[in-house]
Protein backbone atom coordinates (compact mmCIF):
# COMPACT_ATOMS: atom_id res chain seq x y z
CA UNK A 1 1.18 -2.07 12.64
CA UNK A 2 4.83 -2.27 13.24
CA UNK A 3 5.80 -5.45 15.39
CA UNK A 4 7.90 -3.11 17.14
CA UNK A 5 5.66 -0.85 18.47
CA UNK A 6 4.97 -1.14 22.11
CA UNK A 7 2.21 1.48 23.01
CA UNK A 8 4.61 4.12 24.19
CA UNK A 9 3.10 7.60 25.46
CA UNK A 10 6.55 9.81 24.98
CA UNK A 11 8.67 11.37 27.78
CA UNK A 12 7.92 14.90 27.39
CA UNK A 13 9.81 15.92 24.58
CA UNK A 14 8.09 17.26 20.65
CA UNK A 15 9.92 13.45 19.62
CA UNK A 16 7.76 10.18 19.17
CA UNK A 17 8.96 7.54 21.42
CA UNK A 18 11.99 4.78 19.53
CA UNK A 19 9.10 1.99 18.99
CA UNK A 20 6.55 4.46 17.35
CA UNK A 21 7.02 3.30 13.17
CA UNK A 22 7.90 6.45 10.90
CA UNK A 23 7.35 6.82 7.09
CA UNK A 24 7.21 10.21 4.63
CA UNK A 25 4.07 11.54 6.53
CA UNK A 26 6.02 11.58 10.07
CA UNK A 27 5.39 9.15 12.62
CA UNK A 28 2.46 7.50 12.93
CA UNK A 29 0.67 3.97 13.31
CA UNK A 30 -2.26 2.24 12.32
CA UNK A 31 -4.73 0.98 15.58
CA UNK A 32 -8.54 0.51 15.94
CA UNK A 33 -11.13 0.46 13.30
CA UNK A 34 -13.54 2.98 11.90
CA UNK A 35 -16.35 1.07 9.27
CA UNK A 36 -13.86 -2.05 9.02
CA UNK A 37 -10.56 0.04 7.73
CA UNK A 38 -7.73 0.56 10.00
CA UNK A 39 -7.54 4.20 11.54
CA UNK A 40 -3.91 5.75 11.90
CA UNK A 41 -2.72 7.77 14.77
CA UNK A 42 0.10 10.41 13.64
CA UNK A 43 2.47 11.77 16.37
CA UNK A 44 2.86 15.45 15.58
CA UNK A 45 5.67 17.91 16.73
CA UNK A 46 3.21 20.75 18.23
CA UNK A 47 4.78 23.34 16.13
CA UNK A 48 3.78 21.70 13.10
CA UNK A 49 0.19 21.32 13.64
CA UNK A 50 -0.49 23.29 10.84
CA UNK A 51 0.49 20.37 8.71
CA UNK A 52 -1.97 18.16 10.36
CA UNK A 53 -4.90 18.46 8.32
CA UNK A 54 -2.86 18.04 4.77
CA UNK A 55 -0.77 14.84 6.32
CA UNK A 56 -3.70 12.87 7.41
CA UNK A 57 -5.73 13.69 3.53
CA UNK A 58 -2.38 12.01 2.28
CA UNK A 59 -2.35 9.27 4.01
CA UNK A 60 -6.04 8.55 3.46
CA UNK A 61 -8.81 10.73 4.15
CA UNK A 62 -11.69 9.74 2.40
CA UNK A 63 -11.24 5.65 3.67
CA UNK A 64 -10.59 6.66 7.07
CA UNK A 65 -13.43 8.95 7.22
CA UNK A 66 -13.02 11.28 10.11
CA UNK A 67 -9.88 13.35 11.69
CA UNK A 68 -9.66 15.10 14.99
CA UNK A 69 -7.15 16.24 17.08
CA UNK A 70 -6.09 15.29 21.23
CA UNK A 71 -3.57 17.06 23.01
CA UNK A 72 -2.77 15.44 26.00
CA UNK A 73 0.02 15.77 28.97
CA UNK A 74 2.91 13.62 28.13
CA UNK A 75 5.32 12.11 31.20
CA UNK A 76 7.75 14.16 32.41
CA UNK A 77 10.82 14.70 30.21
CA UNK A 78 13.86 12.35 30.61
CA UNK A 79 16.77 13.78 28.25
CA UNK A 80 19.44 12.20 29.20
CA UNK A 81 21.63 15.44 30.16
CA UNK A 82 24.36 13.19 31.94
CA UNK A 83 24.96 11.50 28.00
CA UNK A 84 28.66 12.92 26.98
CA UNK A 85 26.97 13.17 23.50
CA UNK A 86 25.10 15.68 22.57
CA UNK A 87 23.65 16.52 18.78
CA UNK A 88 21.45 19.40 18.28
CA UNK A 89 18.24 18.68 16.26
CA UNK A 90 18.32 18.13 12.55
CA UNK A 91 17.06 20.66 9.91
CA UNK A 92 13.78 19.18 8.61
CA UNK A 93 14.63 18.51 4.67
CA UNK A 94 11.09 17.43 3.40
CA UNK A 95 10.60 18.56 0.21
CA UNK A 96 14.50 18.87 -0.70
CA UNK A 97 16.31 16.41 -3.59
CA UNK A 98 19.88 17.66 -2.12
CA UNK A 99 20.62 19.36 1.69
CA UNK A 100 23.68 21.55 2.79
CA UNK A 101 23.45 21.34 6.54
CA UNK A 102 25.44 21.78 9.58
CA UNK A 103 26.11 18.40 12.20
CA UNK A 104 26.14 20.55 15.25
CA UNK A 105 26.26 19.14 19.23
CA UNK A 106 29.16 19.06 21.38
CA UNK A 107 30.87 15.71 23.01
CA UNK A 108 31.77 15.90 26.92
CA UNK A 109 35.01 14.14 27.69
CA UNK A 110 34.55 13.03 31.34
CA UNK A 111 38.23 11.40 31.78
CA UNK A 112 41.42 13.00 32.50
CA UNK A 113 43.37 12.60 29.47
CA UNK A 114 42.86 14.78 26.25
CA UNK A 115 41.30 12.08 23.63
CA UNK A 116 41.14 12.52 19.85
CA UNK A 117 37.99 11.32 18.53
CA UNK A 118 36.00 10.90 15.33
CA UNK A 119 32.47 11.31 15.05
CA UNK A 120 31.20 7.98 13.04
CA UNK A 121 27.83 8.72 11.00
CA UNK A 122 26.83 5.66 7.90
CA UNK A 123 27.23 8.07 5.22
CA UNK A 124 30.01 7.80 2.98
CA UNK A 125 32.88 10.41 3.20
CA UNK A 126 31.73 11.90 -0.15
CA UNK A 127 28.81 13.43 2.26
CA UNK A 128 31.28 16.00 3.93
CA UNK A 129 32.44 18.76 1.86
CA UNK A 130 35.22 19.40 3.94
CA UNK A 131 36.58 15.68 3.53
CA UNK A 132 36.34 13.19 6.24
CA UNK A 133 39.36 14.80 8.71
CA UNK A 134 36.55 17.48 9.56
CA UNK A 135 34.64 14.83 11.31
CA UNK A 136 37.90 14.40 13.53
CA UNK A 137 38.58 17.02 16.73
CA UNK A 138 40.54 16.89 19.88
CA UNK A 139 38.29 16.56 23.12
CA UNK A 140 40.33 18.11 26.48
CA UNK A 141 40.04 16.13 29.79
CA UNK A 142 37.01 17.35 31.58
CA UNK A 143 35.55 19.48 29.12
CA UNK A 144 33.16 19.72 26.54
CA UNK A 145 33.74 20.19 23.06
CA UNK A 146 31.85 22.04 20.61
CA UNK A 147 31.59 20.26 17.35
CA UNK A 148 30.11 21.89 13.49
CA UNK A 149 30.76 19.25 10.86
CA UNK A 150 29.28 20.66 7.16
CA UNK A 151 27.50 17.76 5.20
CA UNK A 152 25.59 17.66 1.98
CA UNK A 153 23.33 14.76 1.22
CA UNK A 154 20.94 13.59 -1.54
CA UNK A 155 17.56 12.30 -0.39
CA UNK A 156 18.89 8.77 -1.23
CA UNK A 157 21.70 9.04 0.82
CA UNK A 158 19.60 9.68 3.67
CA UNK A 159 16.75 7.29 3.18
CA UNK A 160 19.69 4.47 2.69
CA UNK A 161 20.94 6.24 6.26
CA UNK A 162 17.99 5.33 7.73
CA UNK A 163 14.84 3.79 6.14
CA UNK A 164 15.80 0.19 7.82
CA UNK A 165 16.28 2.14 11.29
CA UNK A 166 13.08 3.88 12.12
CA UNK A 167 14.24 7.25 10.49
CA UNK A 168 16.82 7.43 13.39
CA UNK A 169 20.16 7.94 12.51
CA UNK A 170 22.58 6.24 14.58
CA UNK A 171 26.30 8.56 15.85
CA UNK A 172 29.18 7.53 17.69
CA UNK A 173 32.22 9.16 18.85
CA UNK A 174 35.29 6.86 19.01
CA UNK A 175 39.26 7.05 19.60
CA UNK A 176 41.70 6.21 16.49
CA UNK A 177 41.91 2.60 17.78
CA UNK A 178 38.48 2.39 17.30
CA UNK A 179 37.13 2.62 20.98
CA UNK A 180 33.95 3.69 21.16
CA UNK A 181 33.51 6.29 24.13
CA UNK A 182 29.57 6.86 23.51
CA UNK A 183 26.74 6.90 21.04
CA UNK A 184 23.73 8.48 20.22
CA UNK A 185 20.92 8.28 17.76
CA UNK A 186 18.49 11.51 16.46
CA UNK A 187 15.86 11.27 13.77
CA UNK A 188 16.59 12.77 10.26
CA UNK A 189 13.43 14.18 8.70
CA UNK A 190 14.21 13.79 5.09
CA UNK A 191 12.05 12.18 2.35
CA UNK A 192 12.67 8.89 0.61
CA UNK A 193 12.97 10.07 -3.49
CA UNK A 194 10.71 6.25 -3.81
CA UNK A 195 8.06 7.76 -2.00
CA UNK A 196 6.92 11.10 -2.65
CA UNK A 197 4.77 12.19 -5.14
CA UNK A 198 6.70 12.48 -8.96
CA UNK A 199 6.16 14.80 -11.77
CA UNK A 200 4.08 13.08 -14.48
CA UNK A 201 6.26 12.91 -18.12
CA UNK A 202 3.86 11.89 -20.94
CA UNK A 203 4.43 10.14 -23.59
CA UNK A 204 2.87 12.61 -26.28
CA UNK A 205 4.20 16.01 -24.37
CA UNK A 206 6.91 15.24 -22.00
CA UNK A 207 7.30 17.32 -18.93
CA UNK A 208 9.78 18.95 -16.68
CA UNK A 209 12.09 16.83 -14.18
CA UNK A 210 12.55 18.97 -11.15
CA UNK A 211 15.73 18.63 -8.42
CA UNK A 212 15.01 21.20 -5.46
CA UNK A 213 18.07 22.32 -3.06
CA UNK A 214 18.24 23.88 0.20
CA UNK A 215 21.68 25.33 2.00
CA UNK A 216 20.94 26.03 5.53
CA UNK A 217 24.57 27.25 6.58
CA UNK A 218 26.26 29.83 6.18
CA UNK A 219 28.37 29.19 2.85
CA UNK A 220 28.39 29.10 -0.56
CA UNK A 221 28.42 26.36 -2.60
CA UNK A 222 29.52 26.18 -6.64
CA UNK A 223 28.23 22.73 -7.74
CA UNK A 224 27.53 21.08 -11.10
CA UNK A 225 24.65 18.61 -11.60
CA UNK A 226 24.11 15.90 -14.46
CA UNK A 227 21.60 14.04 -15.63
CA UNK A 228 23.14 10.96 -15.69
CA UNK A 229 21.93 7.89 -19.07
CA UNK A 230 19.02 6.52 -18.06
CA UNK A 231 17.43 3.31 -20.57
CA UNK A 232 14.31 4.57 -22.57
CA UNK A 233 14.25 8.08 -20.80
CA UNK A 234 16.09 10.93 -23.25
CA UNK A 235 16.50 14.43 -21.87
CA UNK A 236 16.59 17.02 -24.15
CA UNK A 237 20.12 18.75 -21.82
CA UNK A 238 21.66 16.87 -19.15
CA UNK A 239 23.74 19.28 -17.21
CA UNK A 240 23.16 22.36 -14.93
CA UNK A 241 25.66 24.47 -12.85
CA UNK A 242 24.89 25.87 -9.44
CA UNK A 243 25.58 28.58 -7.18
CA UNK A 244 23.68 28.08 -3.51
CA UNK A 245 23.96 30.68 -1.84
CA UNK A 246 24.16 30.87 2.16
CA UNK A 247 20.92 29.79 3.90
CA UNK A 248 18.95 29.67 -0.07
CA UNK A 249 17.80 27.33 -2.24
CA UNK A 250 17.17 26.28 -5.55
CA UNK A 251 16.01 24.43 -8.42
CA UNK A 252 17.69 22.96 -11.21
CA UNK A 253 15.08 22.12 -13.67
CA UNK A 254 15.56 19.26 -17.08
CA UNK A 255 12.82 19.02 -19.47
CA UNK A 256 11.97 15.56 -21.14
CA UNK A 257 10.95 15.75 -24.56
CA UNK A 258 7.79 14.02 -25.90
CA UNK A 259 8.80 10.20 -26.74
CA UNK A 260 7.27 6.72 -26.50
CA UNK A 261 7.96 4.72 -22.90
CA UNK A 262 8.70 0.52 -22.57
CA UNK A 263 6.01 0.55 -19.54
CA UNK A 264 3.89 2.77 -17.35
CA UNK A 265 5.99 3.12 -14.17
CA UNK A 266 8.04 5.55 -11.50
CA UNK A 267 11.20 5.45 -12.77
CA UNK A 268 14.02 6.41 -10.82
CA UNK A 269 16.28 8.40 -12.83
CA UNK A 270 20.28 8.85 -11.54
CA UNK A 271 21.88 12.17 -11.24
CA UNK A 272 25.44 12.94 -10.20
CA UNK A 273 26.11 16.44 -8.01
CA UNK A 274 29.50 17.49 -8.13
CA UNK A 275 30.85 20.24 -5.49
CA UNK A 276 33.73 22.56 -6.29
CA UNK A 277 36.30 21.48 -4.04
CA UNK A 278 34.65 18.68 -2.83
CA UNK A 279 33.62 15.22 -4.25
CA UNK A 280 30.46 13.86 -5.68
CA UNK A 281 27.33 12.86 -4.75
CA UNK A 282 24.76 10.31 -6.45
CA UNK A 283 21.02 10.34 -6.32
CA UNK A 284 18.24 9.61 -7.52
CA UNK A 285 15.08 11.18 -8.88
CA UNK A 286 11.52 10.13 -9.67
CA UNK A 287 9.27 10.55 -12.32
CA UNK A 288 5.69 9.09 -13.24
CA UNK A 289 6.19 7.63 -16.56
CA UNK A 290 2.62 7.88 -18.68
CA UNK A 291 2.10 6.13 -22.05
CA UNK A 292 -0.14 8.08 -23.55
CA UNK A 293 -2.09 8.22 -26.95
CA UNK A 294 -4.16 10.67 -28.93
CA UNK A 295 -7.15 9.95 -31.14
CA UNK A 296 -10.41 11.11 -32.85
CA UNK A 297 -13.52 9.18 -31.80
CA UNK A 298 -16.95 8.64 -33.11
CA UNK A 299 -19.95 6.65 -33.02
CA UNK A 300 -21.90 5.18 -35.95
CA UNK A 301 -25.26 3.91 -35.43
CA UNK A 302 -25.67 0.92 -37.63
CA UNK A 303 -22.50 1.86 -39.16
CA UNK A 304 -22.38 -1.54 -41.80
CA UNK A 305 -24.71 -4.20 -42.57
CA UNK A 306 -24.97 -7.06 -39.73
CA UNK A 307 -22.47 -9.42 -40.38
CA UNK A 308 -24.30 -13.38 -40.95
CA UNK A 309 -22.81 -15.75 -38.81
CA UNK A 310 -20.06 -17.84 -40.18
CA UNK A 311 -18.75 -15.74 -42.68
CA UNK A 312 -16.22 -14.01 -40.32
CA UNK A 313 -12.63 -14.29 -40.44
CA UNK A 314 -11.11 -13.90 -36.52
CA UNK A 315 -7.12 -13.43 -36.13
CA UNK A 316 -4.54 -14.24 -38.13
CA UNK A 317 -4.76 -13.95 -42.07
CA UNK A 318 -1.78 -16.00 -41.65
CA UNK A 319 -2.60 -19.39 -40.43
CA UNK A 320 -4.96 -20.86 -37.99
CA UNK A 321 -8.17 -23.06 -38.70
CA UNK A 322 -9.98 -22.78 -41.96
CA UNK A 323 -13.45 -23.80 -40.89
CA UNK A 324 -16.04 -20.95 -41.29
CA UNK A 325 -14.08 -18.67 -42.56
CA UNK A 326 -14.45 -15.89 -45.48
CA UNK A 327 -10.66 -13.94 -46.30
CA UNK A 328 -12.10 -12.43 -49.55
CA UNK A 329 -14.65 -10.58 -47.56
CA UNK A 330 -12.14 -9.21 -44.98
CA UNK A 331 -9.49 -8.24 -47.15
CA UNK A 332 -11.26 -6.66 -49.67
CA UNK A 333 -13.26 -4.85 -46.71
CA UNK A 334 -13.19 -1.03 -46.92
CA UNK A 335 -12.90 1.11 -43.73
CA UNK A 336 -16.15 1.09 -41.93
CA UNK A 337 -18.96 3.15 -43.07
CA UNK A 338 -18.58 6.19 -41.00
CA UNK A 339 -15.64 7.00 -41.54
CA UNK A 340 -15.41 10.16 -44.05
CA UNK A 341 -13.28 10.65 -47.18
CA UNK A 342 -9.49 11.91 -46.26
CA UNK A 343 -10.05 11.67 -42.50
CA UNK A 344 -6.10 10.93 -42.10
CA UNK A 345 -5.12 14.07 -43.93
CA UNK A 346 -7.56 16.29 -42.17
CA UNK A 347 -5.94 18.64 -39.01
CA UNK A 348 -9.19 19.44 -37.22
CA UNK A 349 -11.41 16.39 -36.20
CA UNK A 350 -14.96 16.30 -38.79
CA UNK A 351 -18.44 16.45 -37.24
CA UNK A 352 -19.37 13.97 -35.27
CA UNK A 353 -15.89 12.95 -34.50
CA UNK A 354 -13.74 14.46 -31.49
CA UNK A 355 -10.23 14.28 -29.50
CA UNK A 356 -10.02 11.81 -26.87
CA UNK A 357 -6.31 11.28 -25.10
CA UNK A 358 -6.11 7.79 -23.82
CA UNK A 359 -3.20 5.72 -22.17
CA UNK A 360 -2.39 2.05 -23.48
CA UNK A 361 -5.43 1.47 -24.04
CA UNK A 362 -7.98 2.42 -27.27
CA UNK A 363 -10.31 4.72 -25.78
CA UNK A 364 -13.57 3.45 -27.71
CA UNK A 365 -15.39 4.00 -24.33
CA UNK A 366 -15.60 7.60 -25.24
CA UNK A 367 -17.76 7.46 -27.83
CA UNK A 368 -20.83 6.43 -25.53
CA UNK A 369 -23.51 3.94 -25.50
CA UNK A 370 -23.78 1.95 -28.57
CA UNK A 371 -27.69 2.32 -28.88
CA UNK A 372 -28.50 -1.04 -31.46
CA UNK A 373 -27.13 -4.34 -32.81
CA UNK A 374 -24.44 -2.77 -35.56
CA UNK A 375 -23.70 0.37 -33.77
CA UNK A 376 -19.80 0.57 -33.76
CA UNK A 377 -17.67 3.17 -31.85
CA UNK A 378 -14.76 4.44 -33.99
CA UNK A 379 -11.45 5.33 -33.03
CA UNK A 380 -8.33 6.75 -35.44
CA UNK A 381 -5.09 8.04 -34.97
CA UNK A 382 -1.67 8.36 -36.76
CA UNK A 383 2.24 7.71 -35.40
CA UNK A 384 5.46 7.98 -37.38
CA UNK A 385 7.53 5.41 -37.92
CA UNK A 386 10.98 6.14 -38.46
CA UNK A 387 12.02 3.18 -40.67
CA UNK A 388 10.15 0.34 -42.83
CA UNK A 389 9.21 -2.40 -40.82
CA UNK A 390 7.78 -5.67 -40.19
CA UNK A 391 5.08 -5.78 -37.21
CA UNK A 392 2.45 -7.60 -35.45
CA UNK A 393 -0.51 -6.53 -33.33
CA UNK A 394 -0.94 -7.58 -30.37
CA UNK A 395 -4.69 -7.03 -29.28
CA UNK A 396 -6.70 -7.70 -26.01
CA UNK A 397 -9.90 -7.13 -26.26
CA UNK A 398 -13.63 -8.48 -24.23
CA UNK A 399 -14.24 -11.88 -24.04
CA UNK A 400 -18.08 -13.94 -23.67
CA UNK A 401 -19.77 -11.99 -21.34
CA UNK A 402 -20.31 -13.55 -17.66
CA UNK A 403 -22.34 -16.25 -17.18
CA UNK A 404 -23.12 -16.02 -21.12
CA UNK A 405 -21.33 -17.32 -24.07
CA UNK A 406 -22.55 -14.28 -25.91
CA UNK A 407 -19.61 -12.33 -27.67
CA UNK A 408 -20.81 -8.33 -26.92
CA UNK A 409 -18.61 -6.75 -30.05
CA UNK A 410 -16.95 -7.11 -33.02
CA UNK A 411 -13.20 -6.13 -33.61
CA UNK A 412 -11.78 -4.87 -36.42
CA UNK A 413 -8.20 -2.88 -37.05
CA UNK A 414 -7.00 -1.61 -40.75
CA UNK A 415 -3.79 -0.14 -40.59
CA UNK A 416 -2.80 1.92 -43.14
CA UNK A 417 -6.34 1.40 -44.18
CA UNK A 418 -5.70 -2.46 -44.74
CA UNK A 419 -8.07 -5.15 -42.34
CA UNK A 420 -4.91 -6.72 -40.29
CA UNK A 421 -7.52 -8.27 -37.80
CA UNK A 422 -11.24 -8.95 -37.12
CA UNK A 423 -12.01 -10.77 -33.50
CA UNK A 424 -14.68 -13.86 -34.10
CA UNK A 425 -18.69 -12.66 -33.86
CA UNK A 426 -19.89 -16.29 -33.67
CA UNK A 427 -19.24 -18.25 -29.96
CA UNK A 428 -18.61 -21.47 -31.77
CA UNK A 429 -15.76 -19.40 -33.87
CA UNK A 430 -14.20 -17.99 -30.62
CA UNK A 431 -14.68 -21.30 -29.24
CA UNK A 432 -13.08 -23.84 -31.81
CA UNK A 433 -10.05 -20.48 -31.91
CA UNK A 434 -9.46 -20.95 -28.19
CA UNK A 435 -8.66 -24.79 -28.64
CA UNK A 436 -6.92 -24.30 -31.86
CA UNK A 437 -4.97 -21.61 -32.60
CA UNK A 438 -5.82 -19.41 -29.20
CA UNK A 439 -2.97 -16.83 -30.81
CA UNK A 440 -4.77 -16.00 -33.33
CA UNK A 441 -7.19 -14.74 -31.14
CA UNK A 442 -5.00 -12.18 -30.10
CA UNK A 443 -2.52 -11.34 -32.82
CA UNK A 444 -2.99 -9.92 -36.37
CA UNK A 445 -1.16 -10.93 -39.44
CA UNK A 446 2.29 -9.42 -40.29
CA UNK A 447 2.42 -5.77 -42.07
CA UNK A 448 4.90 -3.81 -43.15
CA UNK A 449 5.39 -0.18 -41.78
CA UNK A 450 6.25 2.33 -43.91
CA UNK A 451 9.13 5.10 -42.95
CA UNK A 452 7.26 8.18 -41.97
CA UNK A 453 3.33 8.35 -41.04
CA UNK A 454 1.00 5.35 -40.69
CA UNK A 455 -2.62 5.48 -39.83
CA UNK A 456 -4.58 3.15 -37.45
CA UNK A 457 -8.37 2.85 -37.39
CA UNK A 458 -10.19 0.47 -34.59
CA UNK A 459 -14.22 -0.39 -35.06
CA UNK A 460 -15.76 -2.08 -32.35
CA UNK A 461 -19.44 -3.13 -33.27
CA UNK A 462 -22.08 -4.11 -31.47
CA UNK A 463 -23.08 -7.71 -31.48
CA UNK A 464 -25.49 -7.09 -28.72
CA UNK A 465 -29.62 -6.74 -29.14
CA UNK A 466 -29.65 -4.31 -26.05
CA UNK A 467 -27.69 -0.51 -25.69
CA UNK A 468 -23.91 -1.28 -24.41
CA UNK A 469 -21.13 1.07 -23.77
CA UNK A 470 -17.90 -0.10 -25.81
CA UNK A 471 -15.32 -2.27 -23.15
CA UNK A 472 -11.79 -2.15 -22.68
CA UNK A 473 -9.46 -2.85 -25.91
CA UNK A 474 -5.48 -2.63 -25.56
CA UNK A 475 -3.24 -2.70 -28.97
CA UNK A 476 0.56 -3.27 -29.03
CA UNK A 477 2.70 -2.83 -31.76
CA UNK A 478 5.27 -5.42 -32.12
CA UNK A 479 8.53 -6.31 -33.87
CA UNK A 480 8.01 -8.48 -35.98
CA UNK A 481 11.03 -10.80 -35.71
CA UNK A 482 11.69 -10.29 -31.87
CA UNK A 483 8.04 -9.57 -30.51
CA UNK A 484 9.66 -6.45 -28.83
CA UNK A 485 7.38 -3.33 -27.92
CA UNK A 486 7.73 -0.87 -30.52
CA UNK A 487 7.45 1.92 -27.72
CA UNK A 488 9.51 4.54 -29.78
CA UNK A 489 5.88 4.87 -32.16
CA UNK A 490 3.85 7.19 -30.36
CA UNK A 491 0.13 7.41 -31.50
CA UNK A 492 -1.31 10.87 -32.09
CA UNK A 493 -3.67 12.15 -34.02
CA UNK A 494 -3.15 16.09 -33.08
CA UNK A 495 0.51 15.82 -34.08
C-alpha cells in the first residue's frame, strides 16, 4: 500500500482522489485480506466498467480469488471553478507507443493588465510540433483565454512525465520573468513501455517488434521512424516512414530475424521518430527476449551396461584428481546405445525419438519416467558454428538427492560425437571432486569447433533402483580463452 494513501472517498467527480496510488491497470490499492493474500481495490471511471473484469484478471485473478463490483454515492463535487486554470481532460493513450494530441483548457486572467504567459509542462520542447513559442499566448485583462497547444509524445516521455508523480502531470502558467500566476495538475493515462506486456522474439524464429500510433487531432503528420543499434538484438530493416492521418492510427511493424540472445530478458530497444517539420522524439520499446533450443528426444530402457563403481571418469579430461578414474574407457566410449546409425544427418526424427523445443535448459524431462537402474533419456541437436573454435562446456546438472548422498543420474555429453564430459556415479567420486577440483564438476575439457555444423548429444542415466523422471540439466557453450557465452550458436535440430 502506498504510504501516501489516506483513505480518501473522491469528491464527486469519474477521478480517484490525489493520495489514491496509480500504476498501468488505473488506480487502485491493495487493503484487507482474502485466504492470507492482499485484495486490491481499483477505482474505475464509470464509463469504463467494461474494462473491469479484464483489469482485475491482470492484476491477479486467480490469487485474489473473487471480484465484485460496489457503486456507491461519492461527496458532492468540488471542482474548483474559481481556479484561473483550466485543462480539459486528457485523451486516454493506453495501448499507444507514440500520441498526437491536443493540450486544450483555457487560462482566466483576473487582473487588469494584458499578461503574456507560457504554459510550463516537464516535457522537453521536442514534444511540441509546433516548437515551443506555441506554448506562449497573450491573456487580456479580465478575460479568459482559450488555449490548443499540439504535442506528440512517446510512451517514455510520458511515463518519465509522471511515473514519480502519481500519474498526475503537473502545468503552470507563468509571465516571461518567470512569475508564476497559477498551476494545475491532471492525470495522463498513458502506459509505461517497462510495464506492459512485450512481444516474445525467440531465439530459433524471431518475431515481429510492433510500435502502435494514434493522432487524435485534426492534422496530418509525415514522420520517419528508426530502429535505432541495439547490443545483441539485429533487425533484419531498421527504418519505416509514416503518414498519420487526422484522428487515425497506425502501426509500424520490424521483424527480428532468428539469432542467439546473451540472456533471457525484456529488453528495451531505442527508436528515434522524426516529424517533418518538427524535431525528434526518442523512445523506447519492449520485447521478451527467449533463448530457445530445438532437439530430438528419446528414452532407452537399459540403454548400456551398468557402469561398476570406480571406473568413472567425472569432469575434466584435462586435469583434476587421478584417483578412481578410467580415461581409456570414456574416450574410447561410443554414443550411447540407443542412439541409431546417421541420426545427425537424418531430417525427420526416427521412431522412438521426437521434437521437443526447450529454453536454456536440455529438455531430458520430456522423455518421461526412466522406469529401471540404466534407463537413460536422450537428447540431440545440431547448431552452426560460423568459425573454428576453441570451447568449454559449462554444465549444471542434479546434485545428491535431499537428505541422501545418493547421486540419481549419470551425465554424459559427446560433441561432435566425442565424450567431452561424464558427471561422477560414485558419492565418494563427487565427494573427493567437490574438495578438489569442484570445476571439474562442472566444466568439460576443451574442443575445438569446427566452421559450419556441430552435433551435441546429452545421456542422462539412471543411477537410481526406483522409476525417476530425468531433472533439470543446463549446458553453456563457452569461449574458450575468455569464458564468454557463445550466444551467436543457436541449437536446433529442425534447422
Amino acid at each position: 500500500m502506498a504510504r501516501s494513501f489516506m483513505g480518501s472517498h473522491g469528491n464527486g467527480t469519474t477521478w480517484a482522489p490525489n493520495d489514491w496510488p496509480w500504476s498501468p491497470f488505473g488506480d487502485h490499492v491493495a487493503v484487507g485480506m482474502w485466504h492470507g493474500a492482499n485484495n486490491v481495490g481499483i477505482w474505475v471511471d464509470p464509463f469504463e466498467l467494461d474494462r473491469v473484469n479484464a483489469v482485475w484478471e491482470v492484476i491477479d485473478a486467480g490469487r485474489t480469488g473473487r471480484f465484485g463490483a460496489r457503486a456507491v454515492r461519492t461527496a458532492p463535487s468540488r471542482e474548483d471553478l474559481t481556479s484561473p486554470l483550466w485543462v480539459d481532460r486528457l485523451p486516454k493513450l493506453f495501448g499507444y507507443d507514440v500520441a498526437f494530441f491536443y493540450l486544450t483548457g483555457h487560462f482566466k486572467n483576473t487582473g487588469n493588465r494584458t499578461l503574456k504567459v507560457e504554459l510550463v509542462t516537464p516535457f522537453p520542447d521536442t514534444c511540441f510540433p509546433d516548437g515551443a513559442a506555441s506554448r506562449v499566448f497573450t491573456a487580456p485583462p479580465l478575460a479568459v483565454t482559450p488555449f490548443r497547444i499540439a504535442m506528440m509524445l512517446t510512451s517514455r516521455n510520458a511515463a518519465d512525465a509522471v511515473c514519480e508523480k502519481g500519474g498526475m502531470l503537473n502545468l503552470r502558467i507563468q509571465d516571461p520573468e518567470g512569475k508564476v500566476q497559477v498551476e494545475r495538475t491532471v492525470r495522463m493515462l498513458i502506459n509505461d513501455p517497462r510495464d506492459v506486456t512485450s512481444p516474445v522474439i525467440g531465439s530459433l524464429d524471431g518475431g515481429n517488434l510492433t510500435l502502435r500510433l494514434t493522432n487524435t487531432t485534426d492534422r496530418s503528420f509525415s514522420m520517419g521512424l528508426m530502429m535505432l543499434p541495439s547490443v545483441d538484438v539485429k533487425l533484419s530493416e531498421h527504418e519505416r516512414s509514416i503518414e498519420l492521418n487526422p484522428g487515425a492510427g497506425a502501426q509500424a511493424v520490424f521483424h527480428i530475424p532468428r539469432q542467439g540472445f546473451a540472456r533471457q530478458e525484456v529488453r528495451m530497444l531505442p527508436y528515434r521518430l522524426t516529424v517533418t517539420g518538427a524535431g525528434a522524439l526518442d523512445g523506447e520499446v519492449a520485447a521478451a527476449l527467449r533463448m530457445q533450443s530445438d532437439w530430438w528426444v528419446s528414452c532407452h530402457t537399459n540403454a548400456r551396461p551398468e557402469i561398476a563403481e570406480g571406473s568413472v571418469y567425472a569432469g575434466d579430461l584435462n586435469g583434476g584428481p587421478t584417483a578412481r578414474f578410467d580415461v581409456t574407457s570414456i574416450t574410447e566410449s561410443p554414443l550411447p546405445l540407443g542412439v541409431p546409425n546417421g541420426l545427425f544427418r537424418m531430417t525427420t526424427p526416427p521412431n522412438g525419438w521426437f521434437p521437443v523445443i526447450g529454453g536454456t535448459n536440455v529438455p531430458l524431462h520430456a522423455a518421461g519416467e526412466l522406469p529401471t537402474h540404466g534407463s537413460s533419456a536422450l537428447a540431440a541437436t545440431r547448431f552452426e558454428s560460423p568459425d573454428d573454435a576453441s570451447v568449454s562446456l559449462n554444465v549444471k546438472y542434479p546434485g545428491p538427492l535431499e537428505g541422501s548422498k545418493k547421486l540419481p543420474f549419470v551425465l554424459q555429453i559427446w560433441l561432435n560425437e566425442q565424450p567431452v564430459f561424464q558427471s561422477p556415479s560414485d558419492t565418494q567420486d563427487y565427494e573427493q571432486l567437490s574438495r578438489l577440483n569442484p570445476r571439474a564438476l562442472v566444466t568439460s575439457k576443451t574442443v575445438r569447433l569446427r566452421s559450419g555444423i556441430n552435433t551435441l548429444m546429452v545421456s542422462c542415466k539412471s543411477n537410481l533402483d526406483s522409476p525417476v523422471v530425468p531433472r533439470r540439466v543446463f549446458i553453456r557453450i563457452l569461449d574458450a580463452q575468455t569464458s564468454a557465452l557463445r550466444h551467436d550458436l543457436i541449437l536446433d535440430m529442425s534447422h
